[in-house]
C-alpha atoms as a PDB file:
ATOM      1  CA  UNK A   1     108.408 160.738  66.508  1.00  0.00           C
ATOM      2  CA  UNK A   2     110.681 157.932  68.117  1.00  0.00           C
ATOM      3  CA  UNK A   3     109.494 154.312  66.765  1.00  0.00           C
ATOM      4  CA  UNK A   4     108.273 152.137  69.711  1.00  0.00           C
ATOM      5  CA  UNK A   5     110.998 150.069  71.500  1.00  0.00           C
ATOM      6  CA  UNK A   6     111.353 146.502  70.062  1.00  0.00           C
ATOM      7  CA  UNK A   7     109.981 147.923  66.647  1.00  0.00           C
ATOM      8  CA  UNK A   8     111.655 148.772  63.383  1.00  0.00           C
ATOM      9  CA  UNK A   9     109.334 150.853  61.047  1.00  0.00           C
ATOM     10  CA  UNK A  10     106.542 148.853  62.507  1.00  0.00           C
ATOM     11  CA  UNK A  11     107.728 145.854  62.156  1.00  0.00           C
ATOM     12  CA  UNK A  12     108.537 143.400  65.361  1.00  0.00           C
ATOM     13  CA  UNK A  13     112.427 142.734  65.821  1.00  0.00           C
ATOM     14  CA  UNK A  14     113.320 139.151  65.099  1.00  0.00           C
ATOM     15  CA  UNK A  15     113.232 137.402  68.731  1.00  0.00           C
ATOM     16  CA  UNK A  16     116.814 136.543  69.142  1.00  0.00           C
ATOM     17  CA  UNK A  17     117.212 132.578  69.261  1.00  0.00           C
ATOM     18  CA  UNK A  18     119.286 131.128  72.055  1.00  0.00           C
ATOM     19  CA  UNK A  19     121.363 128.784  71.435  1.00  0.00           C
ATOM     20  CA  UNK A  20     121.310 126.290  74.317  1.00  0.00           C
ATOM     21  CA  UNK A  21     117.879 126.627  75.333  1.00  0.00           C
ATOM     22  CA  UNK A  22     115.727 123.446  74.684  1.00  0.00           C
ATOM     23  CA  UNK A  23     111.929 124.245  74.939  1.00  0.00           C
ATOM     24  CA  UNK A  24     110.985 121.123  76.950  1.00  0.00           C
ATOM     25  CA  UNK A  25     107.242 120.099  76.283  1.00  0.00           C
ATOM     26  CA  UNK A  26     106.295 116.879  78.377  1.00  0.00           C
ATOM     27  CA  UNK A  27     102.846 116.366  80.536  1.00  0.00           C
ATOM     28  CA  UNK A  28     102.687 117.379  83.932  1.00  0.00           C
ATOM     29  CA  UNK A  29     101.589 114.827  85.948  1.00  0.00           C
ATOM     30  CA  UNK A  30     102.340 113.248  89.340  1.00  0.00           C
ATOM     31  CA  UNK A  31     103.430 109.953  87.110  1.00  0.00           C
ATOM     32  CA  UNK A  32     105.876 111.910  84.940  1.00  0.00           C
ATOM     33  CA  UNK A  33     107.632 113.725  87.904  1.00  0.00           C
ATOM     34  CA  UNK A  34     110.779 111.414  87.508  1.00  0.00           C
ATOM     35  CA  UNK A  35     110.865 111.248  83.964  1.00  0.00           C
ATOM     36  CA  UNK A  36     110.724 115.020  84.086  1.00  0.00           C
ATOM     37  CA  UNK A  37     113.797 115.453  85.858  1.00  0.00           C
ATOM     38  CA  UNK A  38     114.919 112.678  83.749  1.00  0.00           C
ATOM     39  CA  UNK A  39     115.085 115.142  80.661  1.00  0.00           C
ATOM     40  CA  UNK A  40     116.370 118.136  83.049  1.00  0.00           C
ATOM     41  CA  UNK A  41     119.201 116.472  83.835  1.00  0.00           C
ATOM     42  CA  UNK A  42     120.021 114.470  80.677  1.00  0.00           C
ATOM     43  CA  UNK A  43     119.178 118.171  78.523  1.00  0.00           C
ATOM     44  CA  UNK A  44     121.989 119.593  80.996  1.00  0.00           C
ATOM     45  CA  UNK A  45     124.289 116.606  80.299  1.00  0.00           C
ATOM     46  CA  UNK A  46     125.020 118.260  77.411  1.00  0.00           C
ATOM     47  CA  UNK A  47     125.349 121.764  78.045  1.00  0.00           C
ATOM     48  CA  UNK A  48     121.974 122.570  77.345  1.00  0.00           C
ATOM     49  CA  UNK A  49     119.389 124.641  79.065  1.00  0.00           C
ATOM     50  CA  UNK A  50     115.954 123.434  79.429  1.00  0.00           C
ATOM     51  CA  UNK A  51     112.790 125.980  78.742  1.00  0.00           C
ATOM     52  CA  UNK A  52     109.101 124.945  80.060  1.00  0.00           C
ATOM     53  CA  UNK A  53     105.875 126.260  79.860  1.00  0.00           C
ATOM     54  CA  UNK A  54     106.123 126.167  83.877  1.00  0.00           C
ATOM     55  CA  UNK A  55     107.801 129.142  83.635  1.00  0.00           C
ATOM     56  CA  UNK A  56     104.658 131.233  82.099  1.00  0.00           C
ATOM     57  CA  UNK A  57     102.616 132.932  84.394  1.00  0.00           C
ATOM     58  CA  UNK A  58      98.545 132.149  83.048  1.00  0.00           C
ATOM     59  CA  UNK A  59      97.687 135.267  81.395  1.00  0.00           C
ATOM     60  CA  UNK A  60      97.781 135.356  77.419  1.00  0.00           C
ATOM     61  CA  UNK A  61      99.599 131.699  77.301  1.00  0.00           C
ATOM     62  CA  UNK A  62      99.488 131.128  73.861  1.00  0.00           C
ATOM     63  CA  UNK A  63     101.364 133.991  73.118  1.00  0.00           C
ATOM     64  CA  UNK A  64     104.120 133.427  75.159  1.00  0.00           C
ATOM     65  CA  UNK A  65     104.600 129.734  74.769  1.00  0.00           C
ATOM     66  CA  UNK A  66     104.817 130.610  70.912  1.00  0.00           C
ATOM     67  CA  UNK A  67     107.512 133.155  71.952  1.00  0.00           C
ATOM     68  CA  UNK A  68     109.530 130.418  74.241  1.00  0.00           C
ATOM     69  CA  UNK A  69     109.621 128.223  71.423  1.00  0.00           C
ATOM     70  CA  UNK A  70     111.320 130.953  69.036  1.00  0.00           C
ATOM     71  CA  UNK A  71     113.989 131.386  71.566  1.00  0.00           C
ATOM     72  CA  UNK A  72     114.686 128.058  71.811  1.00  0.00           C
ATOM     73  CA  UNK A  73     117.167 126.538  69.316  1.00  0.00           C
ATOM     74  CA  UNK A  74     115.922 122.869  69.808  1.00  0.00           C
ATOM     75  CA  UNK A  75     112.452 121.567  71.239  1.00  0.00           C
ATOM     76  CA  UNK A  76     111.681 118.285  72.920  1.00  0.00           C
ATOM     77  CA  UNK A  77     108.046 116.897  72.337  1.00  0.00           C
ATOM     78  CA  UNK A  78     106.958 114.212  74.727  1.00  0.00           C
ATOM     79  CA  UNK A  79     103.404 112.198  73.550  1.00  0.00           C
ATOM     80  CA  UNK A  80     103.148 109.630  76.316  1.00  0.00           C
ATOM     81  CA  UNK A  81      99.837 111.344  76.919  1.00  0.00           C
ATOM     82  CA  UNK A  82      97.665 110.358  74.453  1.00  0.00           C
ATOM     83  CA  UNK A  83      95.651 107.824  76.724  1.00  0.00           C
ATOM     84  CA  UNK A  84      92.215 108.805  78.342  1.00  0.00           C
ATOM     85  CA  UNK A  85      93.230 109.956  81.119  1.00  0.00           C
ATOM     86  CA  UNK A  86      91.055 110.203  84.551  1.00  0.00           C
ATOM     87  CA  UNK A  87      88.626 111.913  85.645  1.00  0.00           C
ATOM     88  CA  UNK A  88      87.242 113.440  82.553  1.00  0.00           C
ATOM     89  CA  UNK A  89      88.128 110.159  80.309  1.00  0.00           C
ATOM     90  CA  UNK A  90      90.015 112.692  78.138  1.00  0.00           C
ATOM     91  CA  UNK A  91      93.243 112.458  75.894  1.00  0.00           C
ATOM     92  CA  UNK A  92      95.810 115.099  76.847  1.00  0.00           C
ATOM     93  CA  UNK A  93      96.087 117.724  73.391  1.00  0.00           C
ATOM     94  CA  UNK A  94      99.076 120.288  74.812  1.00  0.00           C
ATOM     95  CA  UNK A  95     101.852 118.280  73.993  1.00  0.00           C
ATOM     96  CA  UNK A  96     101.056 117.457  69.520  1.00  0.00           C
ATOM     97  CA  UNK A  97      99.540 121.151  69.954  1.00  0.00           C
ATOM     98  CA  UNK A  98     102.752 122.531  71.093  1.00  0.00           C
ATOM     99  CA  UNK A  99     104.629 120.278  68.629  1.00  0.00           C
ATOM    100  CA  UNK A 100     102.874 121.603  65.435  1.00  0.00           C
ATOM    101  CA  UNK A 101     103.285 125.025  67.114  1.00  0.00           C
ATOM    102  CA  UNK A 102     107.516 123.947  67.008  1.00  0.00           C
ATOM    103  CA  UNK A 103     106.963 122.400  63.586  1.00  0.00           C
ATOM    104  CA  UNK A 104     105.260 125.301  62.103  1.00  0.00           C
ATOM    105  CA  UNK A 105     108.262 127.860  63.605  1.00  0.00           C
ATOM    106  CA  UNK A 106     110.756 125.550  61.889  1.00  0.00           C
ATOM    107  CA  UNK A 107     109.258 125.841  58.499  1.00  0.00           C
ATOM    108  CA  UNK A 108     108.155 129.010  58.119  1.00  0.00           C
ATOM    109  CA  UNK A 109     110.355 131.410  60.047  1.00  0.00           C
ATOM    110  CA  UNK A 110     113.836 129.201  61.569  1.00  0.00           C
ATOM    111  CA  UNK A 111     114.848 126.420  59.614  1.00  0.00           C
ATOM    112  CA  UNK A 112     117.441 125.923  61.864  1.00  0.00           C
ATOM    113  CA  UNK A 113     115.228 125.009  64.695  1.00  0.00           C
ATOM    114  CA  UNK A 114     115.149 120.998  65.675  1.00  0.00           C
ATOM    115  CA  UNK A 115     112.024 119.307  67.377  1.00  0.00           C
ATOM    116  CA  UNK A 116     111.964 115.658  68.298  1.00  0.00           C
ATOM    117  CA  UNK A 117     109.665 113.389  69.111  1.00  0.00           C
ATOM    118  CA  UNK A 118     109.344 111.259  71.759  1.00  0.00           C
ATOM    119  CA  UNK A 119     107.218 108.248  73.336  1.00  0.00           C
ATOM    120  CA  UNK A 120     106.904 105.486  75.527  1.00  0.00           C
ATOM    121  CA  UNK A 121     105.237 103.031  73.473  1.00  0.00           C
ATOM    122  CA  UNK A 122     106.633 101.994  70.065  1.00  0.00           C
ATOM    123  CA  UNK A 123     104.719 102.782  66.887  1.00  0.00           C
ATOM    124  CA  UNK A 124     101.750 104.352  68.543  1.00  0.00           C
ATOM    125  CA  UNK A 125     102.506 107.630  67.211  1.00  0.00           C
ATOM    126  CA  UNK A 126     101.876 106.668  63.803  1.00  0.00           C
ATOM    127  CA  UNK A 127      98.531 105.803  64.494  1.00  0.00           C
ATOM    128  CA  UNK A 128      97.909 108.604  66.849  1.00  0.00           C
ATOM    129  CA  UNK A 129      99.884 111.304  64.756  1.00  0.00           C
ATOM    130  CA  UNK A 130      99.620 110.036  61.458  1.00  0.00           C
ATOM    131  CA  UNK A 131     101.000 113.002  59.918  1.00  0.00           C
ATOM    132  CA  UNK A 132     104.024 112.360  61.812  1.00  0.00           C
ATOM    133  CA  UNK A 133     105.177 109.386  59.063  1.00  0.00           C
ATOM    134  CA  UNK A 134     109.179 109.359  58.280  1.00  0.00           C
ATOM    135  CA  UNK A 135     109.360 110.796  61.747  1.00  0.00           C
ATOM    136  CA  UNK A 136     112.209 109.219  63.590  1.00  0.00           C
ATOM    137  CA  UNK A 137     110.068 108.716  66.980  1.00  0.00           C
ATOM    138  CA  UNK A 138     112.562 108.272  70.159  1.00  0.00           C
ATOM    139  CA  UNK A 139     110.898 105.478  72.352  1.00  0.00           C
ATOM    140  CA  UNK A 140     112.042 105.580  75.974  1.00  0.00           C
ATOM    141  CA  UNK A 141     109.131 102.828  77.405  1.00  0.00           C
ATOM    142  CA  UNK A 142     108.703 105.153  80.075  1.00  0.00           C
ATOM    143  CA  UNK A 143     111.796 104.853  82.171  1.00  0.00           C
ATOM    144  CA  UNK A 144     114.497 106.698  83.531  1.00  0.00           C
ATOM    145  CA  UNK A 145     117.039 104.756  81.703  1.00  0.00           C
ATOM    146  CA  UNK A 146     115.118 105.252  78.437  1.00  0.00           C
ATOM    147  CA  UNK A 147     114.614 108.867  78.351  1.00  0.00           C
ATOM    148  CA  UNK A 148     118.131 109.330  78.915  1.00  0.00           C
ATOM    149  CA  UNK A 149     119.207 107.039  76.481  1.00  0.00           C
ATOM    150  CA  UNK A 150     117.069 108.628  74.106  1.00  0.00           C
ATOM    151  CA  UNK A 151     117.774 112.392  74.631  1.00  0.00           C
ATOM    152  CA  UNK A 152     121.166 110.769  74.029  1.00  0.00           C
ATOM    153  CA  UNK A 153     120.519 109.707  70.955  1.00  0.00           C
ATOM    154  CA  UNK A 154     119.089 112.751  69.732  1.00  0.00           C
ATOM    155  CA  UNK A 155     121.653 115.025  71.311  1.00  0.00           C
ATOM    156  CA  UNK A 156     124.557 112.708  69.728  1.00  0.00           C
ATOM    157  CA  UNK A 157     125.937 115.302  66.932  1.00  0.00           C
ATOM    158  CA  UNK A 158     126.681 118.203  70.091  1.00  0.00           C
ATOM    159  CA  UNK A 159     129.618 119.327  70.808  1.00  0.00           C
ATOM    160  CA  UNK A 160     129.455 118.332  74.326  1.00  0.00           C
ATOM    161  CA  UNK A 161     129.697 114.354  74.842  1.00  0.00           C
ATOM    162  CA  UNK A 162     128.405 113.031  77.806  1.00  0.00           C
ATOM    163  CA  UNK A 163     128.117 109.422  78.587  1.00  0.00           C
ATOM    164  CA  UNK A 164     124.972 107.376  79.524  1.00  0.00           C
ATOM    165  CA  UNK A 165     126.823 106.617  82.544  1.00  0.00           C
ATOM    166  CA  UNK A 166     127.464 110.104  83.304  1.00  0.00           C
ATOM    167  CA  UNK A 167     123.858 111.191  82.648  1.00  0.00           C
ATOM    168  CA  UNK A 168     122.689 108.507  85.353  1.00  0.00           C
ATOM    169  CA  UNK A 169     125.445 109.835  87.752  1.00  0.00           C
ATOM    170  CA  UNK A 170     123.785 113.235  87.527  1.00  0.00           C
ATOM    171  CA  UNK A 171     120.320 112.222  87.154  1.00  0.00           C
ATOM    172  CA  UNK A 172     121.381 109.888  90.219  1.00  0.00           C
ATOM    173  CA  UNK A 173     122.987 113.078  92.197  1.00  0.00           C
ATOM    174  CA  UNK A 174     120.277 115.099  91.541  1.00  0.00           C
ATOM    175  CA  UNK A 175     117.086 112.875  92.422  1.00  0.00           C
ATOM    176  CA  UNK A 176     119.431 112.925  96.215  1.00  0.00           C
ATOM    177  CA  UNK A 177     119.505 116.265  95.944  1.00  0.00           C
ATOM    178  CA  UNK A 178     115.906 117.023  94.807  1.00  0.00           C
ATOM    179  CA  UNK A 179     114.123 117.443  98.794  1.00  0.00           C
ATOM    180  CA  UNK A 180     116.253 120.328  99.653  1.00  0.00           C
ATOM    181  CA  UNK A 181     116.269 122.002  96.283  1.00  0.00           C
ATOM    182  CA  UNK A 182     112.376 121.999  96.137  1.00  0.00           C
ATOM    183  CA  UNK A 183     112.482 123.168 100.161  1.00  0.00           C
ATOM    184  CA  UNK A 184     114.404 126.192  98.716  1.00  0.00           C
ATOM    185  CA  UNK A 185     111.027 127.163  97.546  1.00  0.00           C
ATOM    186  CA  UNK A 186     108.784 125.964  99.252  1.00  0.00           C
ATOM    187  CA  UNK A 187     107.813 123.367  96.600  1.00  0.00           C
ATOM    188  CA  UNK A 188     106.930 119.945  96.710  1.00  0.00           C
ATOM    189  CA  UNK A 189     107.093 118.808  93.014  1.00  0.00           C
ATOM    190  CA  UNK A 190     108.865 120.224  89.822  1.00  0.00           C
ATOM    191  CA  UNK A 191     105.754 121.060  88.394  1.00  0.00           C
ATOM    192  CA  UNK A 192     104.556 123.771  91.234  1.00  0.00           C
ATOM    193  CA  UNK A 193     105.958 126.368  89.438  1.00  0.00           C
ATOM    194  CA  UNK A 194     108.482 128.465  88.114  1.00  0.00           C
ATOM    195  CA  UNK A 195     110.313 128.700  90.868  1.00  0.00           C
ATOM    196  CA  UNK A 196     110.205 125.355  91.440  1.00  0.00           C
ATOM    197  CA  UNK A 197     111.259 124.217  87.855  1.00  0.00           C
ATOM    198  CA  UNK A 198     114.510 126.530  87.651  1.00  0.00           C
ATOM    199  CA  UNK A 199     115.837 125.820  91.041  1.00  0.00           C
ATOM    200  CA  UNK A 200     116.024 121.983  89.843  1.00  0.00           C
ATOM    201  CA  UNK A 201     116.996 122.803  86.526  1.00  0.00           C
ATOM    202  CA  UNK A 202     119.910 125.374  87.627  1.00  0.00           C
ATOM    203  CA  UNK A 203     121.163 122.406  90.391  1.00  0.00           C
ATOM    204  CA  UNK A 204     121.151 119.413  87.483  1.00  0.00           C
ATOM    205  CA  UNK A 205     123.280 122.264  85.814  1.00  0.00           C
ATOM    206  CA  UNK A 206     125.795 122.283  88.568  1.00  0.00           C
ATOM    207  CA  UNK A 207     125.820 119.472  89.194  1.00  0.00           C
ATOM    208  CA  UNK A 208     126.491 118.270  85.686  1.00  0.00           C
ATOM    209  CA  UNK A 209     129.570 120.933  85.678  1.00  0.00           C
ATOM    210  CA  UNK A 210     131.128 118.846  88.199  1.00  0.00           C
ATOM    211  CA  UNK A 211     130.628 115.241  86.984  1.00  0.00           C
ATOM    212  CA  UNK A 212     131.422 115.869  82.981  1.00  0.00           C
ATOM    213  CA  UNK A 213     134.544 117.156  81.853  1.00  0.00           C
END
């Protein structure tokens, strides 16, 4: 008898990593829409692809958010969102959730897997996510000039050097571009769906391409 596809001797096949995808794991809100493409373009700045839970239909989630983080080589963790938020009054818990998902990944089954951290206020993670201490935390105060400064300085050992000025050209091109690329689709925001999300992310490719050697 043949052993099921994707199994060896019952065991599951190692997932494959990939080694410009960067699982991107920020809050989707109407607030965060330009900070959002923000990271899409600075992420393809550098040659980079980036991965989002936007892209997983609703059915067993979990699951397959665990599996986009093992194909992803690095992992971007965005904790702006640890407010109470209207209507409920709540805190938002996807984005440490996801992190210690990333963190977990890295030391038991890929050490060669690299999460950072990010936030717009300085120091509040270590009182939110105490656990988090000796953490280097990248603080970009909320703006588009921060985040790409930031993803900048966590990207700096790549191979592929772009510029802060060339990240703001493209995040500059893009945000231009952004009406007809969601039209494509039908969309009116990055975050209506997976559709939506690669369209944007595939232009900020191209249009990186162009703008960095």
């Amino acid at each position: 008898m043949q052993p099921r596809r994707g199994k060896r001797h019952g065991v599951p096949r190692k997932k494959k990593t990939i080694e410009k995808a960067v699982f991107l794991n920020i809050p989707y809100d109407p607030q965060f829409h330009n900070l959002c493409l923000a990271y899409i373009c600075a992420i393809a700045s550098f040659g980079l692809v980036p991965r989002a839970t936007l892209e997983i239909p609703g059915t067993r989630r979990l699951d397959r958010i665990i599996g986009l983080i093992e194909e992803c080589a690095f992992s971007m963790h965005d904790l702006s969102r640890v407010e109470r938020n209207a209507p409920l009054r709540l805190p938002r818990f996807n984005m440490p959730f996801e992190l210690g998902l990333a963190m977990a990944w890295q030391k038991l089954r890929n050490r060669g897997h690299l999460w950072y951290v990010f936030e717009t206020q300085p120091h509040r993670a270590e009182k939110t996510l105490s656990d988090l201490a000796g953490t280097d935390v990248y603080v970009h105060g909320g703006t588009i000039k921060g985040v790409l400064r930031e993803v900048s300085n966590a990207f700096v050992r790549e191979k592929r050097k772009a510029t802060f000025d060339q990240m703001l050209q493209v995040y500059q091109v893009t945000r231009r571009a952004l009406p007809s690329i969601l039209k494509k689709s039908g969309s009116e925001s990055i975050f209506d769906g997976a559709r939506a999300f690669r369209d944007v992310c595939v232009s900020a490719a191209e249009i990186a391409s162009m703008l960095i050697p």
